[in-house]
C-alpha atoms as a PDB file:
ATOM      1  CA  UNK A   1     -96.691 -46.476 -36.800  1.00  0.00           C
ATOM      2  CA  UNK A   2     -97.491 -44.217 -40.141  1.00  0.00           C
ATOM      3  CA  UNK A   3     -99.255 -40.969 -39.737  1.00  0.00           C
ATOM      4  CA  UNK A   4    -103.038 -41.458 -40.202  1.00  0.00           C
ATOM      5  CA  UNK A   5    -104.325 -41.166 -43.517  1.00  0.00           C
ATOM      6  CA  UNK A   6    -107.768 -40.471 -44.444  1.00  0.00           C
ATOM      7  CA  UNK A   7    -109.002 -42.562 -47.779  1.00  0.00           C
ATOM      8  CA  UNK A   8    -112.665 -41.390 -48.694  1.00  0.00           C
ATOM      9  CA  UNK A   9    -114.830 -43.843 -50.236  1.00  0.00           C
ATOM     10  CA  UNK A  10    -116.048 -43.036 -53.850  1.00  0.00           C
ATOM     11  CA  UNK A  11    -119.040 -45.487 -53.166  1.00  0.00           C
ATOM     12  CA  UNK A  12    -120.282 -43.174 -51.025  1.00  0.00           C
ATOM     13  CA  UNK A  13    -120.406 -40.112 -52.747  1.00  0.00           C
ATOM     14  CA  UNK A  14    -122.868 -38.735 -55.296  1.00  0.00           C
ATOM     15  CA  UNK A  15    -122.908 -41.014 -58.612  1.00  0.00           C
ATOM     16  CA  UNK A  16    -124.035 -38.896 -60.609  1.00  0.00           C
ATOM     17  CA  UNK A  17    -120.334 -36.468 -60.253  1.00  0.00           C
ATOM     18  CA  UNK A  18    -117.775 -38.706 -59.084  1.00  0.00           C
ATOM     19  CA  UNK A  19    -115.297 -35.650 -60.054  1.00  0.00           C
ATOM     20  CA  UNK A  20    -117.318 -33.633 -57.361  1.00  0.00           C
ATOM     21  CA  UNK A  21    -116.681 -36.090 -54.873  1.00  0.00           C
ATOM     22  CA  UNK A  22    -112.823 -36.312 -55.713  1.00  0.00           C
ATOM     23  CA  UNK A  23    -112.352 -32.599 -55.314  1.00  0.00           C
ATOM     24  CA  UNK A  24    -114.574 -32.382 -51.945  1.00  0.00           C
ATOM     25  CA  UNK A  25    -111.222 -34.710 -50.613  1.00  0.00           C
ATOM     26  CA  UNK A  26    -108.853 -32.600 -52.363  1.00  0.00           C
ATOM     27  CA  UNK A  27    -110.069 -29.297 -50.573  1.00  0.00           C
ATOM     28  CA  UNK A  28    -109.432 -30.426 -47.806  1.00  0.00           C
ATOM     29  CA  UNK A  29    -106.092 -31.500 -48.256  1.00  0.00           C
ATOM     30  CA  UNK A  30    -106.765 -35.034 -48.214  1.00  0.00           C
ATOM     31  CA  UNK A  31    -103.870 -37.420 -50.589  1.00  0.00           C
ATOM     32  CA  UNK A  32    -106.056 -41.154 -51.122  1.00  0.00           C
ATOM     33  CA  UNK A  33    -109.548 -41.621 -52.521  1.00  0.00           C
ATOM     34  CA  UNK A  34    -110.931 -45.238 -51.961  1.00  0.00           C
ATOM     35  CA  UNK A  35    -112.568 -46.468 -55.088  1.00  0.00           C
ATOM     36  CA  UNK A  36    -114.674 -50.130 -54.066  1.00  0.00           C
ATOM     37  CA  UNK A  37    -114.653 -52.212 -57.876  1.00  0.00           C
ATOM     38  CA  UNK A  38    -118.039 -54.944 -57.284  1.00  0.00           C
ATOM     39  CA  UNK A  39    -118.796 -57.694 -59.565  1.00  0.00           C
ATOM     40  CA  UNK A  40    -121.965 -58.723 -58.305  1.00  0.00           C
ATOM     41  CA  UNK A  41    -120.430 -62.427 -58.059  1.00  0.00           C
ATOM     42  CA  UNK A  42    -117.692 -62.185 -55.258  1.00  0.00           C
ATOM     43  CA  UNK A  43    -120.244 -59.809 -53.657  1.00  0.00           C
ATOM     44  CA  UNK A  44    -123.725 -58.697 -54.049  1.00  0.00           C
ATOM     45  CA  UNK A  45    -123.368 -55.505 -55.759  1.00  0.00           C
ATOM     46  CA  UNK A  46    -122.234 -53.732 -58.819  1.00  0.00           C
ATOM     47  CA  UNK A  47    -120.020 -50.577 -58.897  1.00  0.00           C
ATOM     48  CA  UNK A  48    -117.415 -49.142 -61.268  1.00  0.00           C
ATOM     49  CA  UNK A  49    -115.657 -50.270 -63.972  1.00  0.00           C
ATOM     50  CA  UNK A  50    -111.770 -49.387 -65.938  1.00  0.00           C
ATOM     51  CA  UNK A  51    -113.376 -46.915 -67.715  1.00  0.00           C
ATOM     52  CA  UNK A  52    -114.743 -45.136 -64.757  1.00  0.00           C
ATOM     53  CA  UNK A  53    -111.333 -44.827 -63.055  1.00  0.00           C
ATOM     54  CA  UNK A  54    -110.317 -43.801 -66.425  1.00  0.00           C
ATOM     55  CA  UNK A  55    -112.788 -40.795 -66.239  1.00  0.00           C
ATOM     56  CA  UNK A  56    -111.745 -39.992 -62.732  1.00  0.00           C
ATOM     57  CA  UNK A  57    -108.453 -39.591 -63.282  1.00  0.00           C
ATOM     58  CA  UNK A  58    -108.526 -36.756 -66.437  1.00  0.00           C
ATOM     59  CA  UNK A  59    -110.286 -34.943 -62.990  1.00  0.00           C
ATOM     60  CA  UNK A  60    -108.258 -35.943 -60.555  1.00  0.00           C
ATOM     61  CA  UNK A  61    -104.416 -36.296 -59.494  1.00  0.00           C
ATOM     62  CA  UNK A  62    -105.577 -37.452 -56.059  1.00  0.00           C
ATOM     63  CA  UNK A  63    -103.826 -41.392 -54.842  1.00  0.00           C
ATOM     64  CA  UNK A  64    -106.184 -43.819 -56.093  1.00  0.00           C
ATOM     65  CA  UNK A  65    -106.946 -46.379 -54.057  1.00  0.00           C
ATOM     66  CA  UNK A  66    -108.585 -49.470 -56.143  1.00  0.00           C
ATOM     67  CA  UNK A  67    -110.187 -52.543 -54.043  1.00  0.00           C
ATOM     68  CA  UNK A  68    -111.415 -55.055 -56.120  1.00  0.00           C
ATOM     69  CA  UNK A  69    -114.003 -57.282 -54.910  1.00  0.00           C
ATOM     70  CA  UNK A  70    -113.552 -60.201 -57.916  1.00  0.00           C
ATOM     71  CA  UNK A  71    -114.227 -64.043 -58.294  1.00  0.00           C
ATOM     72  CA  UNK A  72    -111.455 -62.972 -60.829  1.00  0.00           C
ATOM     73  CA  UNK A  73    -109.134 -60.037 -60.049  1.00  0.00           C
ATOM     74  CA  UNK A  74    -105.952 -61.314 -61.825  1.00  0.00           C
ATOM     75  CA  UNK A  75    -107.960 -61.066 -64.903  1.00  0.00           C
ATOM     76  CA  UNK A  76    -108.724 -57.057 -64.235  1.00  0.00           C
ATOM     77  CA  UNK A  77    -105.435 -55.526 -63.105  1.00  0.00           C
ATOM     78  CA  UNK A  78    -104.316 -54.719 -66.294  1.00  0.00           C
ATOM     79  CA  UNK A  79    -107.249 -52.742 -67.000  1.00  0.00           C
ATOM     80  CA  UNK A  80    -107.718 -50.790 -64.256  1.00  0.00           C
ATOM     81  CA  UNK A  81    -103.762 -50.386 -63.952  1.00  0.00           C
ATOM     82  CA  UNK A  82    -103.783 -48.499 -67.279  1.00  0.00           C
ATOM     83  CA  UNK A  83    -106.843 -46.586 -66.080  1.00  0.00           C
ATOM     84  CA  UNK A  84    -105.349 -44.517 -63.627  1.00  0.00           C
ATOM     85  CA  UNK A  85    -105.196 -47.097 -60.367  1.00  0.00           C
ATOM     86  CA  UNK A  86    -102.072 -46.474 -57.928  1.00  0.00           C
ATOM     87  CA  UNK A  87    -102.809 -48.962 -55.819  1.00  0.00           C
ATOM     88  CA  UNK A  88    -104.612 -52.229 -56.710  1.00  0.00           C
ATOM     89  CA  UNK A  89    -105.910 -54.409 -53.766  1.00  0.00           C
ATOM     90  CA  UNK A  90    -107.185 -58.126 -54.421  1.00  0.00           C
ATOM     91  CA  UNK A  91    -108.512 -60.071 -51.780  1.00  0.00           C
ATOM     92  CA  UNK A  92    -107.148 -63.536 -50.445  1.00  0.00           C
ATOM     93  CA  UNK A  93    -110.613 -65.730 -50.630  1.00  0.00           C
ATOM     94  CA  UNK A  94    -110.763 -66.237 -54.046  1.00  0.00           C
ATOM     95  CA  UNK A  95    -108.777 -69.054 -55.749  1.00  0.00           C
ATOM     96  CA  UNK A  96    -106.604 -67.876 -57.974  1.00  0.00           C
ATOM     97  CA  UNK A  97    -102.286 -67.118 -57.688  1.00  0.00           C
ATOM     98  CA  UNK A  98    -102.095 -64.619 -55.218  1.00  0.00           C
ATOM     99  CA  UNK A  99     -98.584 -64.292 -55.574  1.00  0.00           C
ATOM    100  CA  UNK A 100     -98.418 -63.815 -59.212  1.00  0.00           C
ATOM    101  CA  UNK A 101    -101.109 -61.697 -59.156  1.00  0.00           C
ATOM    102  CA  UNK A 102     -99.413 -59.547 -56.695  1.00  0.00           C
ATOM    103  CA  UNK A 103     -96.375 -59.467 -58.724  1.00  0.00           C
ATOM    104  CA  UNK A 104     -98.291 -58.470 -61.896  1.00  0.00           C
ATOM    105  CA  UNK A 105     -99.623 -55.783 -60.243  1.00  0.00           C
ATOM    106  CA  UNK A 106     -96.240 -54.807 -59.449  1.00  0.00           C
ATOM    107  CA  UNK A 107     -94.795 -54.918 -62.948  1.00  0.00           C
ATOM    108  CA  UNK A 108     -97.773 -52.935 -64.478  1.00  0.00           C
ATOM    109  CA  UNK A 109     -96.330 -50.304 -62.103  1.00  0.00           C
ATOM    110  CA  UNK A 110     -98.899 -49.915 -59.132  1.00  0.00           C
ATOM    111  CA  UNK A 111     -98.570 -50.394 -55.398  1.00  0.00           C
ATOM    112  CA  UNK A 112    -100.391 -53.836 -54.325  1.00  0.00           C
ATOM    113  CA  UNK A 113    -102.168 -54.782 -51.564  1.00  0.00           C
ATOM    114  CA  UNK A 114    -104.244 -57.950 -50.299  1.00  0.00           C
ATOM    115  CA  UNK A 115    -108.052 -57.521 -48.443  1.00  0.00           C
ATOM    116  CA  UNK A 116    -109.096 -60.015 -45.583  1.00  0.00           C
ATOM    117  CA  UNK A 117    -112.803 -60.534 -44.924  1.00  0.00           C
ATOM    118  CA  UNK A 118    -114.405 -60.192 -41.403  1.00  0.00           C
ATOM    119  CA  UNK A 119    -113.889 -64.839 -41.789  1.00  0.00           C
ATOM    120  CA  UNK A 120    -110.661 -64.556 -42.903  1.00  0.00           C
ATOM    121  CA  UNK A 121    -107.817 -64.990 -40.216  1.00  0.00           C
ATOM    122  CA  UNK A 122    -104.790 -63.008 -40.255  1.00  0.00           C
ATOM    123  CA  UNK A 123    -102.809 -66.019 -41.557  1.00  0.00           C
ATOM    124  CA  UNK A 124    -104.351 -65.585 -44.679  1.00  0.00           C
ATOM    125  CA  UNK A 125    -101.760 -62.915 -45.107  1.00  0.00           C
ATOM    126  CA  UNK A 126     -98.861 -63.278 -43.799  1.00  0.00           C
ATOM    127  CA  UNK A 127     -97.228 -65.064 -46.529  1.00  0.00           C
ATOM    128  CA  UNK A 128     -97.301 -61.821 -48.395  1.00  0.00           C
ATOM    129  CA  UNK A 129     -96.368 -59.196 -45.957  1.00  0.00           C
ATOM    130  CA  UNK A 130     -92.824 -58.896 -47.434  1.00  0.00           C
ATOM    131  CA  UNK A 131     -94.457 -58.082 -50.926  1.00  0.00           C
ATOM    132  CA  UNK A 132     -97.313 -55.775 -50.532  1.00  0.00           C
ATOM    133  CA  UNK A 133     -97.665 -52.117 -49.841  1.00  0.00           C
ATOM    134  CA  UNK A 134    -101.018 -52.113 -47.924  1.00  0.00           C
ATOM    135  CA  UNK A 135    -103.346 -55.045 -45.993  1.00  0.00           C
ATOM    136  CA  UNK A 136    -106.669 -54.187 -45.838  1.00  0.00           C
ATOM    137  CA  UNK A 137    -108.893 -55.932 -43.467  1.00  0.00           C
ATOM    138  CA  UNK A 138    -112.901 -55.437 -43.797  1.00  0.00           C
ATOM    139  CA  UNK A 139    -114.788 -54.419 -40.864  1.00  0.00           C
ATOM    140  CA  UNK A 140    -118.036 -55.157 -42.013  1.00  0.00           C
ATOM    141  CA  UNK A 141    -118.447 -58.416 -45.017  1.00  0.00           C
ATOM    142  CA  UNK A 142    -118.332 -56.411 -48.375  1.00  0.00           C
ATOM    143  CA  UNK A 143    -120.816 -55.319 -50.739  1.00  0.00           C
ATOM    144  CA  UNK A 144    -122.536 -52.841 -49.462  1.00  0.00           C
ATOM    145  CA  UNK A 145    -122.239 -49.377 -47.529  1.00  0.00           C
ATOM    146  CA  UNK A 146    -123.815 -48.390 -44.206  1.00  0.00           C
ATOM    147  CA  UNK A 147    -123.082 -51.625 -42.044  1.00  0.00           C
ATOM    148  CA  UNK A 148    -121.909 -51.645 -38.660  1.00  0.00           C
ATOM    149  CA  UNK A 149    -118.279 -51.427 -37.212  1.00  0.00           C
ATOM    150  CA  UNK A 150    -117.372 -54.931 -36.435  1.00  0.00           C
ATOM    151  CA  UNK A 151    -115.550 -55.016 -33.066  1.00  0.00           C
ATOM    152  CA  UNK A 152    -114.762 -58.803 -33.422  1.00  0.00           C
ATOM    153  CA  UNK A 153    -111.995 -57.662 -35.904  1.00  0.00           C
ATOM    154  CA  UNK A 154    -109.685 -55.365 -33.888  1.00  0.00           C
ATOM    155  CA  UNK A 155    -107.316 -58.271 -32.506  1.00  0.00           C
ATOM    156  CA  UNK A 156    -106.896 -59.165 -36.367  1.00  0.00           C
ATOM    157  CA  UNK A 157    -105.709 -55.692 -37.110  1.00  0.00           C
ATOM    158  CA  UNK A 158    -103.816 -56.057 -33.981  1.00  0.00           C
ATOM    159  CA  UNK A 159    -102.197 -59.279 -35.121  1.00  0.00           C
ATOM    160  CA  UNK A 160    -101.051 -57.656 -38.303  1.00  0.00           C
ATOM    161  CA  UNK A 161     -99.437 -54.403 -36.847  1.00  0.00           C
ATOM    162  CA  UNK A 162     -97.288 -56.462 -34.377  1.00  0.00           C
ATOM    163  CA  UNK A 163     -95.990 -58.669 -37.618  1.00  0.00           C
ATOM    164  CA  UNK A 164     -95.152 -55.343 -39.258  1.00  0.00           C
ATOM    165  CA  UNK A 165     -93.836 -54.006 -36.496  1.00  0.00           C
ATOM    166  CA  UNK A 166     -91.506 -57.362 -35.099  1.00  0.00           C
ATOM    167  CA  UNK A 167     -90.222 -57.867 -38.835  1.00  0.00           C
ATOM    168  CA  UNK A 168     -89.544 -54.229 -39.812  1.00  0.00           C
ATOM    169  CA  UNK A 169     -92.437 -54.038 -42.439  1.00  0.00           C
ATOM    170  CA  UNK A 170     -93.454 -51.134 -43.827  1.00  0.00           C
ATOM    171  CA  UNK A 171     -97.159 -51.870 -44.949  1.00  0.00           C
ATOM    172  CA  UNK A 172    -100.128 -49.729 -44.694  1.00  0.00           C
ATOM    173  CA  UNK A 173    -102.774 -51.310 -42.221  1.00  0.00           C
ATOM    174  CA  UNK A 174    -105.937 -50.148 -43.907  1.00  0.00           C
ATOM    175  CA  UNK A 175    -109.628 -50.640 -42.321  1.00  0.00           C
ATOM    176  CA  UNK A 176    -112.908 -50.387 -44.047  1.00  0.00           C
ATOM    177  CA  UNK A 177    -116.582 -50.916 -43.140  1.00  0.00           C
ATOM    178  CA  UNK A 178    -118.299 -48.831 -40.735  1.00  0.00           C
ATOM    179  CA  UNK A 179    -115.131 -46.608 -39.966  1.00  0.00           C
ATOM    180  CA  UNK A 180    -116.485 -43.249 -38.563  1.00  0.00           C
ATOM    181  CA  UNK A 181    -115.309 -40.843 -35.490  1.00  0.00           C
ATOM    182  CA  UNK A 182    -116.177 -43.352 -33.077  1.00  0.00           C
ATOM    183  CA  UNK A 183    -115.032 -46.341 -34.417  1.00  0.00           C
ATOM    184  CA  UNK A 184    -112.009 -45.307 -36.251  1.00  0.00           C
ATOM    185  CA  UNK A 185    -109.926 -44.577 -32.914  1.00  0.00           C
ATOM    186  CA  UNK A 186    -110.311 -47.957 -31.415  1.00  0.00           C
ATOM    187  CA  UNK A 187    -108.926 -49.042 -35.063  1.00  0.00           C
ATOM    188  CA  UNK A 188    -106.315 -46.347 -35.041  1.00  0.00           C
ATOM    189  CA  UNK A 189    -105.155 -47.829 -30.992  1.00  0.00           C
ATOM    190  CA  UNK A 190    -104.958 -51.695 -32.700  1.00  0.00           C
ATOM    191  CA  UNK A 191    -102.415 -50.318 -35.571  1.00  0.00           C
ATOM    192  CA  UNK A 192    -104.040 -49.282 -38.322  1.00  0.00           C
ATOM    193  CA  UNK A 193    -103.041 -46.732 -40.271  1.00  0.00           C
ATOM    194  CA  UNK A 194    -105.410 -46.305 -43.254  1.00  0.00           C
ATOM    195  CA  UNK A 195    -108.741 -45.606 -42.941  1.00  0.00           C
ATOM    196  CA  UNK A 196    -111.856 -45.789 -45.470  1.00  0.00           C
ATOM    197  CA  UNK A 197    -114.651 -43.370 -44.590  1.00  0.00           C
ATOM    198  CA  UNK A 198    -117.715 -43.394 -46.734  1.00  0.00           C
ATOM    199  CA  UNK A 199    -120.971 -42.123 -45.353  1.00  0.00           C
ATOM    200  CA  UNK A 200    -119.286 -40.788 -42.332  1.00  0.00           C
ATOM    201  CA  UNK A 201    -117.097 -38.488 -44.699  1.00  0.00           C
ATOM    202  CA  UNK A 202    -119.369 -37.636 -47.754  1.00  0.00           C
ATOM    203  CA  UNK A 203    -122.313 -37.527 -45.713  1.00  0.00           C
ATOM    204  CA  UNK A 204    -120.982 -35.488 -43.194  1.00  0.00           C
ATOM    205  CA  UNK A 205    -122.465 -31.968 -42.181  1.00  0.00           C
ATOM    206  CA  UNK A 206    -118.826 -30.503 -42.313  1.00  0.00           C
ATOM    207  CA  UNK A 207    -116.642 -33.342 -43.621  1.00  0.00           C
ATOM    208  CA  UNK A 208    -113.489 -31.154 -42.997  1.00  0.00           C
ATOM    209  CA  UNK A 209    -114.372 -31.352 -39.062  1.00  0.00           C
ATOM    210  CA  UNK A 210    -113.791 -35.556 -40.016  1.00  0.00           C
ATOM    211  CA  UNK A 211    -110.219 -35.060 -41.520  1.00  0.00           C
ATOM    212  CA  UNK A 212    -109.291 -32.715 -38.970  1.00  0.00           C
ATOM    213  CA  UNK A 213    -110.213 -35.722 -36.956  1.00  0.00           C
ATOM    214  CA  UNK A 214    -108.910 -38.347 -38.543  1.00  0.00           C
ATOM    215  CA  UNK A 215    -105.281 -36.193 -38.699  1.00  0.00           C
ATOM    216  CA  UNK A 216    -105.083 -36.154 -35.255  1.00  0.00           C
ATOM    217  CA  UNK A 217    -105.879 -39.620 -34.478  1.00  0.00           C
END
């Protein structure tokens, strides 16, 4: 199984200085920074855009990590692939060609990976595992931050580890939604690998104490 990895959500750090919250991970070390892209169709919420992973990136040489939550993501990858993205992630609900999408991702010279929602089985996926770099399943449904750690999706994150792990993959298993110090070890014993931390990181009294914590898990 890869090393933990700590990926710090950008949604929930201070708006106002996005470039604050990118160095805050960088002190301590940390590699990924999670940036959540809303449309405020596929979910119910609107976030960043290209030009604010543009910004980010003239402040920042830290791995960005770019989820889109799109009716239409194959329409954005360009964009934010030219803004600075190093990984794009497009979720499998939507109908639209995953695979090309996946590819094009590919070709504008990113990582790709593919997001399952809390009702999306694990099957969903597995037609892709040969091609991606990362699966990220949601732990809470999308769209906003501060929802609860659903349990009820640990034997999907399970499902996908032993797939990696029976056909010599080497994706990322990434989790997100109500990942904290409690939750994230029972996430961590299922097989992921990956973990987004928003409030529980950027909100933290001493949010080095939570990637000393996450390292070890």
């Amino acid at each position: 199984m890869p090393a933990p990895l700590l990926a710090p959500s950008l949604l929930a750090s201070d708006h106002a200085n996005l470039a604050a919250g990118a160095r805050l991970a960088e002190s301590f070390g940390l590699k990924w920074l999670h940036v959540d892209i809303m449309d405020g169709h596929f979910v119910p919420n609107l976030t960043f855009g290209p030009q604010t992973v543009a910004a980010l990136r003239k402040h920042t040489a830290l791995f960005l990590d770019v989820h889109l939550m799109l009716d239409e993501p194959h329409r954005f990858v360009e964009p934010f692939a030219k803004a600075g993205a190093n990984l794009i992630s497009i979720h499998a609900e939507p109908a639209y060609d995953h695979a090309a999408t996946l590819a094009r991702i590919r070709a504008l010279g990113c990582q790709c990976g593919l997001v399952l929602n809390p009702g999306t089985p694990a099957n969903a996926a597995e037609p892709f595992l040969g091609v991606v770099d990362l699966v990220l399943v949601m732990t809470v449904q999308p769209g906003f931050g501060g929802q609860s750690f659903r349990q009820d999706m640990l034997p999907k994150i399970s499902q996908l580890d032993r797939w990696r792990r029976d056909r010599g993959l080497g994706f990322r298993l990434e989790v997100d939604g109500g990942v904290d110090l409690n939750t994230g070890p029972a996430c961590r014993a299922a097989g992921a690998d990956t973990f987004v931390i928003g409030t529980a990181f950027f909100g933290a009294a001493d949010p080095a104490a939570v990637a000393r914590a996450v390292a070890a898990w």
